[in-house]
PDB file of N, CA and C in Angstrom:
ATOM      1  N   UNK A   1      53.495 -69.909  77.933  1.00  0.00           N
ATOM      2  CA  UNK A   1      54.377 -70.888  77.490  1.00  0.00           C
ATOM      3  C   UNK A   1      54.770 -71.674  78.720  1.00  0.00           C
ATOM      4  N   UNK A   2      54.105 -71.162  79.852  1.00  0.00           N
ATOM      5  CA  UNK A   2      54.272 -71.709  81.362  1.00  0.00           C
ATOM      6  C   UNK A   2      53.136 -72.048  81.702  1.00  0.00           C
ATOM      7  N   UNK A   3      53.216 -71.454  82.952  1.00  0.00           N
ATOM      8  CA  UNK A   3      51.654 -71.402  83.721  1.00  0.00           C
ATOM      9  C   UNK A   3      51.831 -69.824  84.511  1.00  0.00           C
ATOM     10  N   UNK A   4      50.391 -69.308  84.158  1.00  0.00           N
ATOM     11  CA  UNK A   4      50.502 -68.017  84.907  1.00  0.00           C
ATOM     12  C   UNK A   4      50.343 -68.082  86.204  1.00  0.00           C
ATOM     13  N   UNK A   5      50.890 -66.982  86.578  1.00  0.00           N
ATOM     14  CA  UNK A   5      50.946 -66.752  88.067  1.00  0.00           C
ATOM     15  C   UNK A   5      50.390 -67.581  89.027  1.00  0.00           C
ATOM     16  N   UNK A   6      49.013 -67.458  89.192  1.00  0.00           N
ATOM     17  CA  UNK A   6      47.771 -67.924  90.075  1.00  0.00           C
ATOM     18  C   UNK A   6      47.933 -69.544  89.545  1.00  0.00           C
ATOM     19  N   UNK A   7      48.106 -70.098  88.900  1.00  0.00           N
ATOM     20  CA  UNK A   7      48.106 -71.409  88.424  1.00  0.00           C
ATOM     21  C   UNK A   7      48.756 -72.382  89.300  1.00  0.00           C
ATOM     22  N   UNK A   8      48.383 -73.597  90.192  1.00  0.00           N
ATOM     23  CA  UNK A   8      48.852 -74.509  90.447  1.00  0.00           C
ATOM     24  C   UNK A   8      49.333 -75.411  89.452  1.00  0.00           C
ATOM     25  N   UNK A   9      50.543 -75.845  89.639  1.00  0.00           N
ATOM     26  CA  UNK A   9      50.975 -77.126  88.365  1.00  0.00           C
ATOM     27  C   UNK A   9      52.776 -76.614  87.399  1.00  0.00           C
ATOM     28  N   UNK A  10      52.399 -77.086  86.466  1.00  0.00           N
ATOM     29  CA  UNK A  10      53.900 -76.972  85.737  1.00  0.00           C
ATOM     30  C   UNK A  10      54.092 -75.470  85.800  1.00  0.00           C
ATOM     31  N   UNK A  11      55.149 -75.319  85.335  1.00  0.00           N
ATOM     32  CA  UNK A  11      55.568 -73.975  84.347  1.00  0.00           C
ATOM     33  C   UNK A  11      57.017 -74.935  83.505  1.00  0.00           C
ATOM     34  N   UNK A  12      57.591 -73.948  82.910  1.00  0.00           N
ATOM     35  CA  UNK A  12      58.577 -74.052  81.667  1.00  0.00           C
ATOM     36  C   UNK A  12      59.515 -75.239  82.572  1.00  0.00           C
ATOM     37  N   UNK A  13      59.972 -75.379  83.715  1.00  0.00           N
ATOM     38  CA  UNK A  13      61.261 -76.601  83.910  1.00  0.00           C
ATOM     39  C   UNK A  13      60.293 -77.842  83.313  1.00  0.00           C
ATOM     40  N   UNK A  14      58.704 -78.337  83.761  1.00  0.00           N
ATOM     41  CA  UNK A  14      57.855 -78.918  83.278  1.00  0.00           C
ATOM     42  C   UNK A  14      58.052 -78.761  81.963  1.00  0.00           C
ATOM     43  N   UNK A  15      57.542 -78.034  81.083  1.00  0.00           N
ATOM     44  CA  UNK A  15      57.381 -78.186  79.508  1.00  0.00           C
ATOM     45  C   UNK A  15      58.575 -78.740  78.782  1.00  0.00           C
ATOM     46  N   UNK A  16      59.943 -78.170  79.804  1.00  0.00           N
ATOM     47  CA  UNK A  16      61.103 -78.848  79.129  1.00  0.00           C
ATOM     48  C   UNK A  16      61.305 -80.065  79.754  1.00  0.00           C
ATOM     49  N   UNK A  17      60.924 -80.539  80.078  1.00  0.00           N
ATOM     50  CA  UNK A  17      60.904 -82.102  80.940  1.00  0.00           C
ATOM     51  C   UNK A  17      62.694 -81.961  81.364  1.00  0.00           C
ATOM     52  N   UNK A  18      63.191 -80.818  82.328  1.00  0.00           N
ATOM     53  CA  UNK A  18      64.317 -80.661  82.634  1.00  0.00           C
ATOM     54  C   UNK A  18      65.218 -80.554  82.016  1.00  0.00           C
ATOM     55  N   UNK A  19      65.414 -80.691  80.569  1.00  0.00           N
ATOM     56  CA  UNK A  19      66.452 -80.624  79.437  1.00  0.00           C
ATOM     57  C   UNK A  19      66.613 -79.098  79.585  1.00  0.00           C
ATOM     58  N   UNK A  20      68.140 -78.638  79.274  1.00  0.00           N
ATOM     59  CA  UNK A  20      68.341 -77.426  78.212  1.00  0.00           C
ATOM     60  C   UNK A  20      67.480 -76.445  78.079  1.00  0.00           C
ATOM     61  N   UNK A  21      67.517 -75.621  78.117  1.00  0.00           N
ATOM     62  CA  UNK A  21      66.355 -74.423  77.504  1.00  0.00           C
ATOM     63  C   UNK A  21      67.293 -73.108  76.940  1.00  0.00           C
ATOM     64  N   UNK A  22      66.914 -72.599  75.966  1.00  0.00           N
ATOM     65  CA  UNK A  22      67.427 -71.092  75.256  1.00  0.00           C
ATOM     66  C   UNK A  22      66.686 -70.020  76.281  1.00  0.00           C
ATOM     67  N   UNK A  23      65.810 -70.173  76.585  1.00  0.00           N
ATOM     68  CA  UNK A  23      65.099 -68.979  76.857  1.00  0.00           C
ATOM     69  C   UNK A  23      64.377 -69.168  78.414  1.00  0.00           C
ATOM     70  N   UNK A  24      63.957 -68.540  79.635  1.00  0.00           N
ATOM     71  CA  UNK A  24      63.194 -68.655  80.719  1.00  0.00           C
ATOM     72  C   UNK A  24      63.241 -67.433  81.168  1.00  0.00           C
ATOM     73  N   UNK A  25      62.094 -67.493  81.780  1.00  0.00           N
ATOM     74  CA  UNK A  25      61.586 -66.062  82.444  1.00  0.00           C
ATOM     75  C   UNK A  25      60.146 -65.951  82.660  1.00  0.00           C
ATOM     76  N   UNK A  26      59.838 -64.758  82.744  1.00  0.00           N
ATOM     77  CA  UNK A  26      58.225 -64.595  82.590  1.00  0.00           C
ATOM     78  C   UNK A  26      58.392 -63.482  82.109  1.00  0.00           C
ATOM     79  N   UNK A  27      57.125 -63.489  81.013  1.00  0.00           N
ATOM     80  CA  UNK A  27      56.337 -62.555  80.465  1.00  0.00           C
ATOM     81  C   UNK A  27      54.642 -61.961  80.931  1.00  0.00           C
ATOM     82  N   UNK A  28      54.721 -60.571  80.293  1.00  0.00           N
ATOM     83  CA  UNK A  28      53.831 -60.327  80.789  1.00  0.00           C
ATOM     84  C   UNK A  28      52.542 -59.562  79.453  1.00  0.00           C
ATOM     85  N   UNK A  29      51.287 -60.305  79.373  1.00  0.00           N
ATOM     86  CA  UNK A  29      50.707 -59.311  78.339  1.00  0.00           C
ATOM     87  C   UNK A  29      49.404 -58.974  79.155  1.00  0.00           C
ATOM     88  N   UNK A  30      49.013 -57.752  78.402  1.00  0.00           N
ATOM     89  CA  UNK A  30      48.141 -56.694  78.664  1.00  0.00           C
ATOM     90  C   UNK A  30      47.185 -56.695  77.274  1.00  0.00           C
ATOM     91  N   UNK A  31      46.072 -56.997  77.391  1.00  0.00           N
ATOM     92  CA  UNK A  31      44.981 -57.093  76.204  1.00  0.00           C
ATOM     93  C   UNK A  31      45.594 -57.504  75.279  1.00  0.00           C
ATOM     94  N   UNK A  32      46.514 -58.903  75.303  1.00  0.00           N
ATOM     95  CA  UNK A  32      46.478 -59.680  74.725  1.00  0.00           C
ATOM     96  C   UNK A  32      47.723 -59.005  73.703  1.00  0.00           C
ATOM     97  N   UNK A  33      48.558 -58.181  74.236  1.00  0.00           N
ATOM     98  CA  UNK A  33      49.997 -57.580  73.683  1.00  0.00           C
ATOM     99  C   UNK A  33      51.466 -58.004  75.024  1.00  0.00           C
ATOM    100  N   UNK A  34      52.319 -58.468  74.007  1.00  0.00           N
ATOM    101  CA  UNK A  34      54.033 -58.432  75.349  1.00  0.00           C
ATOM    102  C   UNK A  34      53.968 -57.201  75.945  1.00  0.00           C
ATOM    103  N   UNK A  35      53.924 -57.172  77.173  1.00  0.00           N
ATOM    104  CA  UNK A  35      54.004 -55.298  77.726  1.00  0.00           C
ATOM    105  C   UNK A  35      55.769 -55.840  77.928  1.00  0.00           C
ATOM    106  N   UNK A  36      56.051 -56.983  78.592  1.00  0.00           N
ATOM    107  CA  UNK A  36      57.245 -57.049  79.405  1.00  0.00           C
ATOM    108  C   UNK A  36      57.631 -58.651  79.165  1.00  0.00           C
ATOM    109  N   UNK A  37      59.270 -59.225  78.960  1.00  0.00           N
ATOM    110  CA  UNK A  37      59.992 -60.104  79.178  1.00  0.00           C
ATOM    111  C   UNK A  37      60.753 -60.198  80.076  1.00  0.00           C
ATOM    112  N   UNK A  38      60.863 -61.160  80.772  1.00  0.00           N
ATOM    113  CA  UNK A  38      62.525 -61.125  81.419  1.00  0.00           C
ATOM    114  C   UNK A  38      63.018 -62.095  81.749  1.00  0.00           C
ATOM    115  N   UNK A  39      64.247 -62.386  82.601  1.00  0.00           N
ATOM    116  CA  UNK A  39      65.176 -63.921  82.734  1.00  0.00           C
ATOM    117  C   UNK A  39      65.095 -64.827  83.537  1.00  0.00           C
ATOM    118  N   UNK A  40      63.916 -64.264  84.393  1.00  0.00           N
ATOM    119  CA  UNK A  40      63.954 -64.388  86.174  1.00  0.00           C
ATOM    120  C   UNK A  40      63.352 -66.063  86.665  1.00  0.00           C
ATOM    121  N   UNK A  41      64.300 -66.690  85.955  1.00  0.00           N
ATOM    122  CA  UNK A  41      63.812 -68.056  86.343  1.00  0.00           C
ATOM    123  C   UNK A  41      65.137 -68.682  87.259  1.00  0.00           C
ATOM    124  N   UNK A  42      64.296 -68.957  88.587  1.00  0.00           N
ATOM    125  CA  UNK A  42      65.569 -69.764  89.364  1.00  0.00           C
ATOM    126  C   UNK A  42      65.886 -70.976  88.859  1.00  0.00           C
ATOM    127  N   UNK A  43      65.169 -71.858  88.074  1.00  0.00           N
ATOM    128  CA  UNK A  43      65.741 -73.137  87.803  1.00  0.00           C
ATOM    129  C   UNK A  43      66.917 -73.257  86.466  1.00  0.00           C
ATOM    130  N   UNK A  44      66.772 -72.242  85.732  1.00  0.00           N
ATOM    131  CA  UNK A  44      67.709 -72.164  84.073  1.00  0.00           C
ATOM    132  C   UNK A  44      68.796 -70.972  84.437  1.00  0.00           C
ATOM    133  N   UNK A  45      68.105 -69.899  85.458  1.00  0.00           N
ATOM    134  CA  UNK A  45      69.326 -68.868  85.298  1.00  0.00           C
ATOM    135  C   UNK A  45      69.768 -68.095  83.981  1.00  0.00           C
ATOM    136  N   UNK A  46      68.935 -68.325  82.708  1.00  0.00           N
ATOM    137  CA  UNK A  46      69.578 -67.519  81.600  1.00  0.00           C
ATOM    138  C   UNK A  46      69.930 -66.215  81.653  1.00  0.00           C
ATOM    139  N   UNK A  47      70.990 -65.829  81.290  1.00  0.00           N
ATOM    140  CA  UNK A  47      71.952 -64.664  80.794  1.00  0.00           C
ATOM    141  C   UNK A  47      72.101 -64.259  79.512  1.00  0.00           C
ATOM    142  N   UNK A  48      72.597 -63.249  79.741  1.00  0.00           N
ATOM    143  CA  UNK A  48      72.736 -62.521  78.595  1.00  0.00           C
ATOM    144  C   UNK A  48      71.929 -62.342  76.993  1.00  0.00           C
ATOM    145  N   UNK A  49      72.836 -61.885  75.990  1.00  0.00           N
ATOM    146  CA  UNK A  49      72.271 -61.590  74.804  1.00  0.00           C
ATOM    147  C   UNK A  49      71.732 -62.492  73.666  1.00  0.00           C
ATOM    148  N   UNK A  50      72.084 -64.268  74.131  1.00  0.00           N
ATOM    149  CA  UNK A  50      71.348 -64.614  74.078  1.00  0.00           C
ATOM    150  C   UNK A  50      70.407 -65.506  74.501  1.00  0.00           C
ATOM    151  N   UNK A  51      69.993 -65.155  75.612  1.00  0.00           N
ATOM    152  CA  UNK A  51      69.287 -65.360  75.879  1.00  0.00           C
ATOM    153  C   UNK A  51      67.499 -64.386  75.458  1.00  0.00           C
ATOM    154  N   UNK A  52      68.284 -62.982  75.677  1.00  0.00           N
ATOM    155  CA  UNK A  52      67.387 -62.029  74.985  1.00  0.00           C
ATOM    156  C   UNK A  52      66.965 -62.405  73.820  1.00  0.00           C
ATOM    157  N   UNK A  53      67.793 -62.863  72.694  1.00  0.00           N
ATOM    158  CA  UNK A  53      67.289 -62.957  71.664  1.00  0.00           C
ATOM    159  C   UNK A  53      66.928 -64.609  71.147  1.00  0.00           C
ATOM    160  N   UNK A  54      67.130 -65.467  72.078  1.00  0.00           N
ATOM    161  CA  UNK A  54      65.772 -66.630  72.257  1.00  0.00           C
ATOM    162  C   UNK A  54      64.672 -66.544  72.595  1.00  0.00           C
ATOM    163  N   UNK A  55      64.201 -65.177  73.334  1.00  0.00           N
ATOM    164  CA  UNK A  55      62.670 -65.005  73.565  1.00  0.00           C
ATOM    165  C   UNK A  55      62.135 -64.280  72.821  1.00  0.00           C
ATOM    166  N   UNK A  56      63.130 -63.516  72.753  1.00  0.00           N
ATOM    167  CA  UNK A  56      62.448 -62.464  71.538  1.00  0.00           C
ATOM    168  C   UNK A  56      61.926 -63.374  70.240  1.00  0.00           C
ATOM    169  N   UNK A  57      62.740 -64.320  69.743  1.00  0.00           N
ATOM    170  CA  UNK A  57      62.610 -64.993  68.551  1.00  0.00           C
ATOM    171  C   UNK A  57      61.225 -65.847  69.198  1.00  0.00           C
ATOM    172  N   UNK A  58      61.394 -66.907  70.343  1.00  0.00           N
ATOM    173  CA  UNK A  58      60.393 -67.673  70.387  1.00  0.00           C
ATOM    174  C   UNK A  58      58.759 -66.807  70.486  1.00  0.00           C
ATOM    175  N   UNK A  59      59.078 -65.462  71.150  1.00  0.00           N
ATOM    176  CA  UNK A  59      57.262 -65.500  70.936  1.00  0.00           C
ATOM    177  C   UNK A  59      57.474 -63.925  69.527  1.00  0.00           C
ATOM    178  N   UNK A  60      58.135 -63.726  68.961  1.00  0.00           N
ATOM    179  CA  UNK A  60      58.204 -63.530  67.695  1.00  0.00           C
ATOM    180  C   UNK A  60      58.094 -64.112  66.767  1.00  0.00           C
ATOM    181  N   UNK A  61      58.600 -65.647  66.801  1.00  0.00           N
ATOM    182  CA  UNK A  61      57.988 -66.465  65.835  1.00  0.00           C
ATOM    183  C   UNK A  61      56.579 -67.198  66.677  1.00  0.00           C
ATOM    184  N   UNK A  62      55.819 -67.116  67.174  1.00  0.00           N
ATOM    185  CA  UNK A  62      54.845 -67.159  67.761  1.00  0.00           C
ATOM    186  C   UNK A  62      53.854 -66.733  66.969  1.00  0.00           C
ATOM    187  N   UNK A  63      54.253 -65.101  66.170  1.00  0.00           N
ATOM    188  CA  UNK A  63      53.142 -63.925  66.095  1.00  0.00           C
ATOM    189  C   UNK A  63      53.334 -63.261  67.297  1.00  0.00           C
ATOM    190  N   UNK A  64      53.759 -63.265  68.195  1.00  0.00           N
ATOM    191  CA  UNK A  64      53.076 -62.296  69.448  1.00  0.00           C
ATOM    192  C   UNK A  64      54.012 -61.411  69.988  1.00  0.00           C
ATOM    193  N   UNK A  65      55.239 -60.856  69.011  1.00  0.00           N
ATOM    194  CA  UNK A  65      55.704 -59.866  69.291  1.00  0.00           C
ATOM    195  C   UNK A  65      57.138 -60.057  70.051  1.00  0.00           C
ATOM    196  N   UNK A  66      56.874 -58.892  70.784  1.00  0.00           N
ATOM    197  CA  UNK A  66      58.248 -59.000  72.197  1.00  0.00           C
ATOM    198  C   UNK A  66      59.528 -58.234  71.994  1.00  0.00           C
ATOM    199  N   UNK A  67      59.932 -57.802  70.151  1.00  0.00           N
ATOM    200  CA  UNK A  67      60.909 -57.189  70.123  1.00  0.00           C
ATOM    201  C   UNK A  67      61.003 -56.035  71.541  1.00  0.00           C
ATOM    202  N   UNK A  68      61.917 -55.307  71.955  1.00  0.00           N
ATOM    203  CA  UNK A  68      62.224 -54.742  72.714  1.00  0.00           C
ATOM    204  C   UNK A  68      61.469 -54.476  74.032  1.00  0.00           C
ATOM    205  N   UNK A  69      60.942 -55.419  74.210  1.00  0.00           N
ATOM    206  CA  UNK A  69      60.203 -55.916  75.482  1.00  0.00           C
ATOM    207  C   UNK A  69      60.999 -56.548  77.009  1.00  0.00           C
ATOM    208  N   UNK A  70      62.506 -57.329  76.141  1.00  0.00           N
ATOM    209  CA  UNK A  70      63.031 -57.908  77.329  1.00  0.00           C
ATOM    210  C   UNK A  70      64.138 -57.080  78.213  1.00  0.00           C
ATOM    211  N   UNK A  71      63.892 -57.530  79.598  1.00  0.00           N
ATOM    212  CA  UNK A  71      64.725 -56.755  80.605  1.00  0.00           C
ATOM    213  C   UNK A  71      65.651 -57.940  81.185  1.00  0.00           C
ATOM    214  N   UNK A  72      66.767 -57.198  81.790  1.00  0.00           N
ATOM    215  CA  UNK A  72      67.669 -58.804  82.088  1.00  0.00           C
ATOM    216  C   UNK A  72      67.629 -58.466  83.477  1.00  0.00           C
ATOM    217  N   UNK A  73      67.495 -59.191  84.595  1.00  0.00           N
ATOM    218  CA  UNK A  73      67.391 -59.029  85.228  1.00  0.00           C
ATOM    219  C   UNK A  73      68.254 -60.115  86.282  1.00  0.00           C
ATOM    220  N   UNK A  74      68.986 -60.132  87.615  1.00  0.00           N
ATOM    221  CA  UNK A  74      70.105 -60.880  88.426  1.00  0.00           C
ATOM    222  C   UNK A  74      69.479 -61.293  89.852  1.00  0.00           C
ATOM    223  N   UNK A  75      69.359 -62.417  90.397  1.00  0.00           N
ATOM    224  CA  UNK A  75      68.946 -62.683  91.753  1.00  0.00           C
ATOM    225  C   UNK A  75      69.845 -62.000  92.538  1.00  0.00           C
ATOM    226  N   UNK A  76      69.896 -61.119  93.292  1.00  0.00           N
ATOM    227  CA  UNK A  76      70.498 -60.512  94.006  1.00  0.00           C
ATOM    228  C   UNK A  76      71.085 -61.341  95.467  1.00  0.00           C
ATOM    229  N   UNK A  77      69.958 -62.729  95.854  1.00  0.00           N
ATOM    230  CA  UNK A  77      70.090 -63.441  97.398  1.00  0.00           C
ATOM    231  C   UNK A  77      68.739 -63.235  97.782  1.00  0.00           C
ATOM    232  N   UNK A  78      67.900 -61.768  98.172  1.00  0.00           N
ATOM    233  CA  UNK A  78      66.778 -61.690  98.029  1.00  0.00           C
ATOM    234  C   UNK A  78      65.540 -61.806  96.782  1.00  0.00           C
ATOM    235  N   UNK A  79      66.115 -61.463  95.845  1.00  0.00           N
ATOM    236  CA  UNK A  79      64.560 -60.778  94.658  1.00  0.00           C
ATOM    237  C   UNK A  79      65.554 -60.659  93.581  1.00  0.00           C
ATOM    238  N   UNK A  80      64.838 -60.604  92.651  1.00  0.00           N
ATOM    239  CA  UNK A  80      65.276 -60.343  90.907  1.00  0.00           C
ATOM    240  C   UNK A  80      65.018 -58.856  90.422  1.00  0.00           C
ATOM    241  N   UNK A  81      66.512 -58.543  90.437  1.00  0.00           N
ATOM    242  CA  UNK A  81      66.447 -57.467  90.384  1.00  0.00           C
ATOM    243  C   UNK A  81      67.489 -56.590  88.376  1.00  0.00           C
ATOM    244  N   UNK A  82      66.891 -55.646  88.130  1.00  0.00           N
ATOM    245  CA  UNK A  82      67.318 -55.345  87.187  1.00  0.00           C
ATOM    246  C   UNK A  82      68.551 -54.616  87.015  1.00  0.00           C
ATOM    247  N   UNK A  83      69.252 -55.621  85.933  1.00  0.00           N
ATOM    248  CA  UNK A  83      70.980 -55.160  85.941  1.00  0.00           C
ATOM    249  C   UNK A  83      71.077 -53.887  85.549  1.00  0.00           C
TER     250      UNK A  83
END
């Protein structure tokens, strides 16, 4: 819904052409299943519960799952770390 990792170019502040967003982070799938969600975007900062349950919904209504997949996670100054 970004750009993966290795990818030069947009990710999600791009797709939202800087507006608003419910949901940011990265996800992660494994043969083509959510192994992992989380919040860890420096440009949106989303928090809390719902934020959890804007991703959950967006790649749930997708088809592609994610219920209890997401972790919330806080920039610490160094790294994103889990609350």
């Amino acid at each position: 819904m970004g750009r993966r990792k290795d990818e030069i170019g947009g990710g999600h502040i791009d797709l939202a052409g800087g507006r608003p967003v419910q949901a940011a982070g990265e996800v992660e799938v494994v043969a083509g299943e959510i192994t992992y969600i989380d919040n860890s975007s420096g440009h949106y900062l989303p928090t809390g519960p719902k934020a959890q349950a804007a991703a959950e919904a967006a790649f749930g209504g997708a088809g592609l799952g994610g219920a209890g997949k997401y972790v919330e996670k806080f920039w610490n100054g160094r790294a994103w770390v889990e609350k």
